[in-house]
Protein backbone atom coordinates (compact mmCIF):
# COMPACT_ATOMS: atom_id res chain seq x y z
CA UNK A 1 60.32 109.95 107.96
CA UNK A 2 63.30 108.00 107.65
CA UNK A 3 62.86 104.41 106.04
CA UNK A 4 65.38 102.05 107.79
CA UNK A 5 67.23 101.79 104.43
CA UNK A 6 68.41 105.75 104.56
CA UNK A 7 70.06 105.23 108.57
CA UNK A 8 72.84 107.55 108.64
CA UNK A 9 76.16 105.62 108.73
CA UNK A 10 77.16 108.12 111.22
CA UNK A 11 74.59 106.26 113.38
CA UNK A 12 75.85 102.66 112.26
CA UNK A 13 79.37 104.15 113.40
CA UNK A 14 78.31 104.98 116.73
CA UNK A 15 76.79 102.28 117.16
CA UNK A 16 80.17 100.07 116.70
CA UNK A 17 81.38 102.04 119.57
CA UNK A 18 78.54 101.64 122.10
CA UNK A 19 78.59 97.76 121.57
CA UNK A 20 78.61 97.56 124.84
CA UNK A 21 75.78 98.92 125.79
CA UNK A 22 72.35 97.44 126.67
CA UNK A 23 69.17 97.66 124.85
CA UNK A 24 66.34 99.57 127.05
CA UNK A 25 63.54 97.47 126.13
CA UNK A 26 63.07 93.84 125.44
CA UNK A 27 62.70 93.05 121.58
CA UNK A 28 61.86 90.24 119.91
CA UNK A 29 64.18 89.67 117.08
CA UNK A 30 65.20 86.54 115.02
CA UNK A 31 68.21 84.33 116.13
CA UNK A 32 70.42 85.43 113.61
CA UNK A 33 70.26 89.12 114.26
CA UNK A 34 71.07 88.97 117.47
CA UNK A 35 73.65 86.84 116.59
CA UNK A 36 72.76 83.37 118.30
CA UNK A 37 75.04 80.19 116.83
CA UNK A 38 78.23 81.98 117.07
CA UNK A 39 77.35 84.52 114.79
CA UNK A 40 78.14 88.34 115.13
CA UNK A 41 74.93 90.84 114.87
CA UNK A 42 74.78 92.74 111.24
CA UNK A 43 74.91 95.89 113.28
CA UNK A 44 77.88 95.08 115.35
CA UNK A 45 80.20 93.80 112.62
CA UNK A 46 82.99 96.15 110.75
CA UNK A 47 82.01 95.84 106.74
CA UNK A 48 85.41 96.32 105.00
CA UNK A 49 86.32 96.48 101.67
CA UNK A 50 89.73 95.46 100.11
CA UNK A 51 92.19 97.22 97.64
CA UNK A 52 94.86 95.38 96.41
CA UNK A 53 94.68 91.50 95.82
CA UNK A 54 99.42 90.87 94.87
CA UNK A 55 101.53 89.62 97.70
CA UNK A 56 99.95 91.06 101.12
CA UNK A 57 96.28 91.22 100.27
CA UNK A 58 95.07 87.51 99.98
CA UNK A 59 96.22 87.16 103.96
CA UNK A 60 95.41 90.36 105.26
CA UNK A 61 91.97 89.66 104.02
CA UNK A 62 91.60 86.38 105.10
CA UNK A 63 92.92 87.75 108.81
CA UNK A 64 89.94 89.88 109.13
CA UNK A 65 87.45 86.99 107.36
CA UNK A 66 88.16 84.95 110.51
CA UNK A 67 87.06 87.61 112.80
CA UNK A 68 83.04 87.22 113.42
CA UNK A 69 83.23 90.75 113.58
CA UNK A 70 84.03 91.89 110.33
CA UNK A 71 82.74 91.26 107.04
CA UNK A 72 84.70 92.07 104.06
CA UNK A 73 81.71 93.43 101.35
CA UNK A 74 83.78 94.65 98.80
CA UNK A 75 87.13 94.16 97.09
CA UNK A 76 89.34 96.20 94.24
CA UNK A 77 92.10 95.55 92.13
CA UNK A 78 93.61 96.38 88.52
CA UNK A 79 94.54 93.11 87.37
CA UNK A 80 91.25 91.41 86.32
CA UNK A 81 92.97 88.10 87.03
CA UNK A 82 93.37 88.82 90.53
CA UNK A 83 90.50 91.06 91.29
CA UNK A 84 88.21 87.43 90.24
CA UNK A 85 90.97 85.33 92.85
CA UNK A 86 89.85 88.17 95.20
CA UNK A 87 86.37 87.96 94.83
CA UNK A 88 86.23 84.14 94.67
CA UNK A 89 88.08 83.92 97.98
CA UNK A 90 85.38 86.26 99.86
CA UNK A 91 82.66 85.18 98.54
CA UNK A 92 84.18 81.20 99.11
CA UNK A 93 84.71 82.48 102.46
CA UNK A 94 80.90 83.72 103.53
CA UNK A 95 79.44 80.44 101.14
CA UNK A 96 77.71 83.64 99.33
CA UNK A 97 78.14 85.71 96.21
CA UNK A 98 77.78 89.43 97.90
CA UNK A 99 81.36 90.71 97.23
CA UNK A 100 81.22 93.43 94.67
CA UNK A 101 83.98 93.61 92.71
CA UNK A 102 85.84 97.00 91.66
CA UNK A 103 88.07 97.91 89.15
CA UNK A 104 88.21 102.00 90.32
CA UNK A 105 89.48 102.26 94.52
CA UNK A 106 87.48 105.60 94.39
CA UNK A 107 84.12 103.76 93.36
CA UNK A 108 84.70 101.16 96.58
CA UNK A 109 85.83 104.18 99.01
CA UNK A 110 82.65 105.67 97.98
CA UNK A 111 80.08 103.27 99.73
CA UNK A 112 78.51 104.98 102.51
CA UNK A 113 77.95 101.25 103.72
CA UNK A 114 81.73 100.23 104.28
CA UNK A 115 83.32 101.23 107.54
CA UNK A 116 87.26 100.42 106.52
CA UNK A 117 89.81 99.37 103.97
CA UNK A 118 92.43 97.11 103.81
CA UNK A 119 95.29 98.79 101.57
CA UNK A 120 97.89 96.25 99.89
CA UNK A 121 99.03 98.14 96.90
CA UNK A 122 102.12 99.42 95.51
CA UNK A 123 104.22 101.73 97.03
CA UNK A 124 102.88 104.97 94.63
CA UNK A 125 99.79 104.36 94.97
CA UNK A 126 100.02 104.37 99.05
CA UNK A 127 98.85 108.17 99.02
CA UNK A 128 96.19 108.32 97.07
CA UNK A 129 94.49 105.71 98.26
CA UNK A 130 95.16 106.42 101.50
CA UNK A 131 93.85 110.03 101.34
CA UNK A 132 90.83 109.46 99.39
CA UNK A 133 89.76 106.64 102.08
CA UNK A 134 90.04 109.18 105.28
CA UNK A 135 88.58 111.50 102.87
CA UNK A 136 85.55 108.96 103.10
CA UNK A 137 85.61 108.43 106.55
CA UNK A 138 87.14 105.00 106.44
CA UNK A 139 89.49 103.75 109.02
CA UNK A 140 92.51 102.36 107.14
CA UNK A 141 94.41 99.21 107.74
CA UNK A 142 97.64 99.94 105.47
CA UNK A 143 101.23 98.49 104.42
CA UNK A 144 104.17 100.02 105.15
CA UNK A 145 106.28 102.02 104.22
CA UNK A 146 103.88 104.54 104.86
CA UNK A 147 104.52 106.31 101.66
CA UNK A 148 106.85 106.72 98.72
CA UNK A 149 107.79 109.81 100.18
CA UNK A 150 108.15 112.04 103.69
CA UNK A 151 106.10 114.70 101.09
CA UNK A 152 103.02 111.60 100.78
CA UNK A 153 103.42 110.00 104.19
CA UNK A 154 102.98 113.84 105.74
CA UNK A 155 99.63 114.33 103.39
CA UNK A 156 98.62 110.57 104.83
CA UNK A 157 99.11 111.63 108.27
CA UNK A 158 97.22 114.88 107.86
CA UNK A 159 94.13 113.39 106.29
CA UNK A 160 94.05 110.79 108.88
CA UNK A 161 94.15 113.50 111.46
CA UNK A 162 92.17 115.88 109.83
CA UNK A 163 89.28 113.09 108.85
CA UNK A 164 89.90 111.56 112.60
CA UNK A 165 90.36 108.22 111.30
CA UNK A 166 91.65 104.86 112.96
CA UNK A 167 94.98 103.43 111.17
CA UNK A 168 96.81 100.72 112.06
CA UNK A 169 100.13 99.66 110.10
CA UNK A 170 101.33 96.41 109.02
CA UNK A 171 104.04 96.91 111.44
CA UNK A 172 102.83 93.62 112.97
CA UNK A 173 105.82 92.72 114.92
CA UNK A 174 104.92 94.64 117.39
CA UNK A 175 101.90 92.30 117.96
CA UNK A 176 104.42 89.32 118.15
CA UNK A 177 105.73 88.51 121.82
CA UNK A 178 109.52 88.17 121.10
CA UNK A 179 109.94 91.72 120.01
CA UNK A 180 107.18 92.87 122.92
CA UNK A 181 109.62 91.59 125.17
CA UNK A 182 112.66 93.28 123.75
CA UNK A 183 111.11 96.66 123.62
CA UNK A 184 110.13 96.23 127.13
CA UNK A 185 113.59 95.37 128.49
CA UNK A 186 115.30 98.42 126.51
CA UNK A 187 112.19 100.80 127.82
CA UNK A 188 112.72 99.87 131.24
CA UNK A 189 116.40 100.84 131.26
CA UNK A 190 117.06 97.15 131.92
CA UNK A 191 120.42 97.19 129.54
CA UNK A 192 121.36 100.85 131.12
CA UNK A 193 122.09 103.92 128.56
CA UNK A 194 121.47 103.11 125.10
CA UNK A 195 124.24 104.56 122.94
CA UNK A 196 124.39 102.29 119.71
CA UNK A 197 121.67 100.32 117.91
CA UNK A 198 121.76 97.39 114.82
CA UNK A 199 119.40 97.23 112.29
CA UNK A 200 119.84 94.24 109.74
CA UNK A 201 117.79 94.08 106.91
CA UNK A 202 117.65 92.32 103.62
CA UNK A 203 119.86 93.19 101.12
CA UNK A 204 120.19 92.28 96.83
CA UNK A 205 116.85 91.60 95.44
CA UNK A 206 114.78 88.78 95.40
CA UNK A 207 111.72 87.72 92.33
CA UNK A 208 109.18 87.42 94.17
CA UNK A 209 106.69 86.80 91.20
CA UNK A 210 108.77 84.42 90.02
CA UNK A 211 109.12 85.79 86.46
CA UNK A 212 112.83 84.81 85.41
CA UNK A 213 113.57 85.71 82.23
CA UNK A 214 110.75 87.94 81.82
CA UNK A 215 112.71 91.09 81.43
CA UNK A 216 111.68 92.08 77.62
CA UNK A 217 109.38 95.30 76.89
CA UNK A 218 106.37 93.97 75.90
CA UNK A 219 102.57 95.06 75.79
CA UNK A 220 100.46 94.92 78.29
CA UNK A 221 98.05 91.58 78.77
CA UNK A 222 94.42 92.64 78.28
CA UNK A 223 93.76 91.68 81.73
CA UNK A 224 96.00 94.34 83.78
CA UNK A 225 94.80 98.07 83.17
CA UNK A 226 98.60 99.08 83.35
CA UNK A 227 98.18 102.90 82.71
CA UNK A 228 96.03 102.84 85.77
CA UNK A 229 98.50 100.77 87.39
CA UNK A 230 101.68 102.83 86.92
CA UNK A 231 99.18 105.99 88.19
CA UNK A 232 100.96 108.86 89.17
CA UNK A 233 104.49 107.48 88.61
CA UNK A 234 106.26 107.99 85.49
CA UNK A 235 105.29 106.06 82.54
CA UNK A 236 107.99 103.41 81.88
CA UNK A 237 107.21 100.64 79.00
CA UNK A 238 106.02 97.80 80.10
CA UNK A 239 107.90 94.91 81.77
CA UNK A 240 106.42 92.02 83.82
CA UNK A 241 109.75 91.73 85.74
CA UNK A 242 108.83 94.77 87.34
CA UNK A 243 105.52 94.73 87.89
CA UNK A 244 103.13 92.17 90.10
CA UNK A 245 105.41 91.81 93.44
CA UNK A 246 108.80 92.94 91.83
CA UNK A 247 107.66 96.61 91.77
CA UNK A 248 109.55 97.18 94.53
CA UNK A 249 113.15 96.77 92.85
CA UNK A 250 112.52 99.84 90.81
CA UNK A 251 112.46 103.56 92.32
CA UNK A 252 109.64 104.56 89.82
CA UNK A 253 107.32 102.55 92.03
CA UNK A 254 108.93 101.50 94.84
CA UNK A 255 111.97 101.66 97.20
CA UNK A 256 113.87 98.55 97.62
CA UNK A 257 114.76 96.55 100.88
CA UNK A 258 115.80 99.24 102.06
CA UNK A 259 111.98 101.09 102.23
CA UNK A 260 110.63 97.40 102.36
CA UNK A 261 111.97 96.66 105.73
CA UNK A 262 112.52 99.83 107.12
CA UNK A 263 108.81 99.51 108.99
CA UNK A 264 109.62 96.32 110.58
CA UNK A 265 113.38 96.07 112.29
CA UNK A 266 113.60 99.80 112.14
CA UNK A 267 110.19 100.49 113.50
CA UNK A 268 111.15 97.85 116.30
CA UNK A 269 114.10 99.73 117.01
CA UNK A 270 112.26 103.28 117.40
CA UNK A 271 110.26 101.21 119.61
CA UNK A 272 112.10 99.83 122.14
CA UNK A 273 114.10 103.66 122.14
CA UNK A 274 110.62 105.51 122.58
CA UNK A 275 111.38 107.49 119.39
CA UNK A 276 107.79 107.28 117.78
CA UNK A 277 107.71 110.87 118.26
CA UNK A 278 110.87 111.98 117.16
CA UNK A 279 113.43 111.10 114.21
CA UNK A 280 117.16 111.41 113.35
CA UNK A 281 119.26 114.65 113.71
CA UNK A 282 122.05 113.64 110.90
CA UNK A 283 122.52 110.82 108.09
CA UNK A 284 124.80 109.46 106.14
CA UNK A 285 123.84 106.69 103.11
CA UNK A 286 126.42 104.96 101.55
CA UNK A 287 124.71 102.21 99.05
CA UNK A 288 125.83 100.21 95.94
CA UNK A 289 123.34 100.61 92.91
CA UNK A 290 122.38 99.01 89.59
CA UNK A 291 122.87 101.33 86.52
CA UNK A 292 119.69 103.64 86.38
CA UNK A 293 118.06 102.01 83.41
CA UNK A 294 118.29 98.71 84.57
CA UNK A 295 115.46 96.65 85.04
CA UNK A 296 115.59 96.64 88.54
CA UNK A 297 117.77 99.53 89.99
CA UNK A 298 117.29 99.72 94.00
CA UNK A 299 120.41 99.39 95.88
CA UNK A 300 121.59 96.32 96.92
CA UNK A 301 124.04 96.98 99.79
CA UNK A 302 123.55 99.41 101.46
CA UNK A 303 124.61 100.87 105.41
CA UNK A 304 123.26 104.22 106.84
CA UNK A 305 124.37 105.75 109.61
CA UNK A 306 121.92 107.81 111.79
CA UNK A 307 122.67 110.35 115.20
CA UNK A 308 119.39 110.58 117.33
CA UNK A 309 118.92 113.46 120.88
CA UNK A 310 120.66 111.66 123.77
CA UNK A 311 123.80 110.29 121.82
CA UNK A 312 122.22 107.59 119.65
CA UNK A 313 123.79 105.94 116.94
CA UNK A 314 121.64 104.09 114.71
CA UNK A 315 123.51 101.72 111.76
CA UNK A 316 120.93 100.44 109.36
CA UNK A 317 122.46 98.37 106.98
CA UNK A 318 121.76 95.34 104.31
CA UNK A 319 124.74 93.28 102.81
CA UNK A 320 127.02 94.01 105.84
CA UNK A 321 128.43 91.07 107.65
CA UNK A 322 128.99 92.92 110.89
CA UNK A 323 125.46 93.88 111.27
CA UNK A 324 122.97 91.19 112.01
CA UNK A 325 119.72 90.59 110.33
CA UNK A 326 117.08 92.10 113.03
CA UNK A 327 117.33 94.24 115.66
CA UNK A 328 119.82 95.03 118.45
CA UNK A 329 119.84 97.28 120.87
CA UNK A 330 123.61 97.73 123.16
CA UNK A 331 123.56 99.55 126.53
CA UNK A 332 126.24 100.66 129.10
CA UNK A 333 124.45 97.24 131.15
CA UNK A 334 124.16 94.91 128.76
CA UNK A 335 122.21 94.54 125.07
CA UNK A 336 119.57 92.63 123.51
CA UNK A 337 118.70 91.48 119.91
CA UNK A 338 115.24 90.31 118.98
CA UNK A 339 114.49 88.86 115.16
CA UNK A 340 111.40 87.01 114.07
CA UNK A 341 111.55 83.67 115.96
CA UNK A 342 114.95 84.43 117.67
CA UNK A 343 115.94 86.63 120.88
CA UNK A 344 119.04 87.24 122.49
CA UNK A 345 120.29 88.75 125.20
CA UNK A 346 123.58 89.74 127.99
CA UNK A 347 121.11 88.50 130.62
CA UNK A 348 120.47 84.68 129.62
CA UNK A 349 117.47 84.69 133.01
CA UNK A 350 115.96 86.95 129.49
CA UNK A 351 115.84 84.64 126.98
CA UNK A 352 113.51 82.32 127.78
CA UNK A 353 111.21 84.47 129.31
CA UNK A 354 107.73 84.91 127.19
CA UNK A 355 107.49 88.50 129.00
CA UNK A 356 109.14 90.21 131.42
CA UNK A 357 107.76 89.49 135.38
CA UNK A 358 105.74 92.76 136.70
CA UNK A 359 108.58 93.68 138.71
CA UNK A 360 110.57 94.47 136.23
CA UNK A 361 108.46 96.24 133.34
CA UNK A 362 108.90 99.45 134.67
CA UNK A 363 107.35 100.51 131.36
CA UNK A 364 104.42 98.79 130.22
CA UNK A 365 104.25 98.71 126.58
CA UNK A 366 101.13 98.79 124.60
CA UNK A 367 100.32 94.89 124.52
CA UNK A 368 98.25 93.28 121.11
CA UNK A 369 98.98 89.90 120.27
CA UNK A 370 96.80 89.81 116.95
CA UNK A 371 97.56 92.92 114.79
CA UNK A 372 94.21 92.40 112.69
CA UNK A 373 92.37 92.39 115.42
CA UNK A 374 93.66 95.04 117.06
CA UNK A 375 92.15 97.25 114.42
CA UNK A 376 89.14 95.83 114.78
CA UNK A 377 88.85 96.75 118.34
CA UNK A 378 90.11 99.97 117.98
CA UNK A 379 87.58 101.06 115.23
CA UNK A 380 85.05 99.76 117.82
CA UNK A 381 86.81 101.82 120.77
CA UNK A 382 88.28 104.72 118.78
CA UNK A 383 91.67 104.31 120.84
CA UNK A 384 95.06 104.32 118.82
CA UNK A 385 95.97 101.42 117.10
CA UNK A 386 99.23 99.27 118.37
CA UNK A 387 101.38 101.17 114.91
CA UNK A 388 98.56 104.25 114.45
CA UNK A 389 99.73 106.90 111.35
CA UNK A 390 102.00 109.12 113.17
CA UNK A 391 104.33 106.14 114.42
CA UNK A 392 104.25 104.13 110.78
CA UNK A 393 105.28 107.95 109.54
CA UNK A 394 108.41 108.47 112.32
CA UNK A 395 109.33 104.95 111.59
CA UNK A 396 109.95 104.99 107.64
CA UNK A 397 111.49 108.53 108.04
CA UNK A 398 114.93 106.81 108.91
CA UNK A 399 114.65 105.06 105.36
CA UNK A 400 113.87 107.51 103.60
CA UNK A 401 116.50 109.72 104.59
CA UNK A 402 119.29 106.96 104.18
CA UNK A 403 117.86 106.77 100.34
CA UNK A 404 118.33 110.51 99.69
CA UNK A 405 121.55 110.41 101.54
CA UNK A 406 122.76 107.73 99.50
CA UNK A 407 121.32 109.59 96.11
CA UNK A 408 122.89 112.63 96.91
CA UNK A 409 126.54 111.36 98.52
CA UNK A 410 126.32 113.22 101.29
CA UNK A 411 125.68 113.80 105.05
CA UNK A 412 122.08 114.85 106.04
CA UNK A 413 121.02 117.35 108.63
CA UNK A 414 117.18 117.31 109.56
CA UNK A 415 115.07 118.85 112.05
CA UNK A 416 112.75 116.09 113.34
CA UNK A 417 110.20 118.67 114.82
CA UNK A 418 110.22 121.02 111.35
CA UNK A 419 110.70 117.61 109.13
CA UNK A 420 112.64 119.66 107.08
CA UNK A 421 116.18 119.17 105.66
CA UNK A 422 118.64 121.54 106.69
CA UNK A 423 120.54 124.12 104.19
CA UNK A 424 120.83 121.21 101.42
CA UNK A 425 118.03 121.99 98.09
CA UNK A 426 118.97 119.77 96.53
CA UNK A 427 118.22 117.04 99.07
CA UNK A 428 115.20 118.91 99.75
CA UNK A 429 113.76 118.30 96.41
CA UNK A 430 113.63 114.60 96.51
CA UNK A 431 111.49 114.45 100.04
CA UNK A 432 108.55 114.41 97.27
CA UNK A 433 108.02 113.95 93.94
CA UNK A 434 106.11 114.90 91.05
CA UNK A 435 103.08 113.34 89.92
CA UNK A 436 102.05 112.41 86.07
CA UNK A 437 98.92 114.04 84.65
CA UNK A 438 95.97 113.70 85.72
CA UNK A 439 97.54 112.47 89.00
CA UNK A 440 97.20 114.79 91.96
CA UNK A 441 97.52 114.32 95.99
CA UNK A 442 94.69 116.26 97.73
């Protein structure tokens, strides 16, 4: 006989998804448990643990802490320093002390008591973290880019399949109204044919850790586990420019604005072009680039040029003056541009419109105005997230393939139903990479 300590968490799952349902017979239960005062039953709310505590974990975390229906039970990080912050933050939250702290992701994925993760960690570790939590059966809330790699971000979205987990991207500007709007009006063939579209990102690089002169090799401090940190990259000595926030300037661990951005203005622009389920047919990267062993060597300027089916051109670029920072879409009837905080469009009845009237969404986009909570509702439901795997995949592609373009000085050909690179090896090669002992990607 089963004590109620051994439940099945397959049951606890299933429960999440029948919270509507009614209970058969009356019970008498205390207040709490049924969630009287505000307060969320324990067997209704989403238990979540946390992995990654730099520049996107402390609000992604406190997001989901303001929904009653989550609890976050458990959080991770390498840096001892800001595994405590982490810890103190929860556990400040909930006015308890039950957030267990981890120093090993694997250890916290292993809890038969946690339903999902957030992931906020560096670029190379995206994979393995990622595939060890569907590998769990935890749904995944995760940064973009998806991966380091197409090779990663394709072993993501097969675990996720495979392991039929909920994931939901921090694409979030698709939960913001401005860029709803803009997708909307492109969708509904509202600016005619689309033949060309803008994507302005950030260019240069910017220190976000605020380190300044800290560009010397030195060791280690006690409280950051850095061999752990570095993972399955390759080992490089031991900077602090490059590390906490700034990882992202160096290809060893991450992949510059370029990579960095790609999943928001790009993944606006596949949007608003229904292209979540398809990708570029050619691509050409021309970028300016640091010397390889500087301390930071992502490039800093940077336009790539991308032909999609039906006669799209797509110019990403950062550092250009002719393309503007955001999205914008041009039509044979008119165009529209949508940034965070600004739109613009040929049509000024457009602009200060919060969404389009009925009569004119001839497409009805999938609507979330809170990306956090999205996910919550969706582990609940088990319906597709607003960015789910597949699209966060499609939409980093793009970036990815302007990088190898650029690294190889050439034009791209790729098959967006294959994702493979056509007739070029050499190109081929750098879709993955390889991983530093005892490293390996399930």
């Amino acid at each position: 006989m089963k004590t109620l300590s051994s439940r099945s968490h397959l049951n606890r799952r299933q429960f999440l998804a029948a919270t509507g349902a009614a209970l058969a017979t009356p019970l008498i239960v205390p207040s709490r448990v049924l969630g009287a005062a505000g307060q969320t039953p324990p067997s209704e709310r989403i238990t979540m643990g946390v992995v990654g505590w730099g520049m996107m974990g402390p609000g992604n975390t406190g997001s989901f802490m303001a929904q009653r229906d989550c609890q976050v039970v458990a959080a991770c990080d390498l840096d001892q320093e800001h595994l405590e912050q982490a810890v103190n933050a929860v556990n400040g939250h909930y006015k308890n002390r039950d957030c267990k702290a981890y120093h090993d992701y694997r250890e916290l994925m292993a809890r038969d008591d946690i339903d999902a993760v957030m992931l906020a960690v560096p670029d190379q570790w995206h994979a393995l973290t990622a595939v060890e939590a569907a590998s769990h059966k935890k749904d995944i809330y995760g940064e973009k880019p998806l991966a380091r790699t197409i090779a990663e971000q394709q072993a993501i979205v097969q675990a996720v399949q495979r392991n039929q987990r909920i994931w939901q991207t921090g694409s979030w500007q698709r939960s913001v109204a401005n860029f709803h709007k803009a997708a909307e009006i492109v969708r509904s063939g509202l600016i005619g044919k689309v033949s060309r579209v803008e994507v302005g990102l950030p260019s240069g690089h910017h220190d976000f850790a605020g380190t300044g002169d800290k560009r010397q090799v030195t060791d280690p401090p006690a409280r950051l586990d850095y061999d752990f940190w570095i993972g399955p990259s390759r080992m490089m000595p031991y900077i602090e420019a490059r590390v906490h926030m700034n990882w992202r300037w160096h290809y060893n661990t991450g992949g510059g604005q370029l990579l960095d951005w790609i999943g928001h203005h790009g993944d606006i622009a596949h949007w608003g072009l229904d292209f979540d389920g398809t990708g570029p047919l050619e691509i050409e990267g021309k970028g300016e680039f640091p010397p390889e062993d500087a301390i930071w060597n992502t490039c800093t300027n940077y336009r790539v040029t991308l032909k999609y089916p039906g006669d799209v051109t797509m110019i990403m670029a950062g550092g250009h003056a002719d393309i503007r920072g955001g999205t914008k879409w041009i039509g044979t009837d008119g165009w529209v541009w949508v940034d965070r905080g600004g739109f613009e469009s040929s049509n000024p009845e457009w602009n200060d419109l919060t969404r389009l009237p009925d009569d004119l969404r001839k497409v009805k986009l999938y609507e979330s105005r809170n990306h956090h909570r999205n996910f919550l509702d969706c582990v609940k439901s088990r319906k597709p997230t607003i960015t789910p795997v597949e699209t966060a995949h499609r939409s980093a592609v793009p970036g990815h393939l302007g990088l190898i373009s650029m690294m190889v000085g050439r034009k791209l050909k790729w098959d967006p139903e294959k994702e493979v690179i056509v007739g070029d090896a050499e190109a081929t090669r750098l879709l993955g990479r390889d991983y530093r002992a005892p490293w390996k990607l399930a």
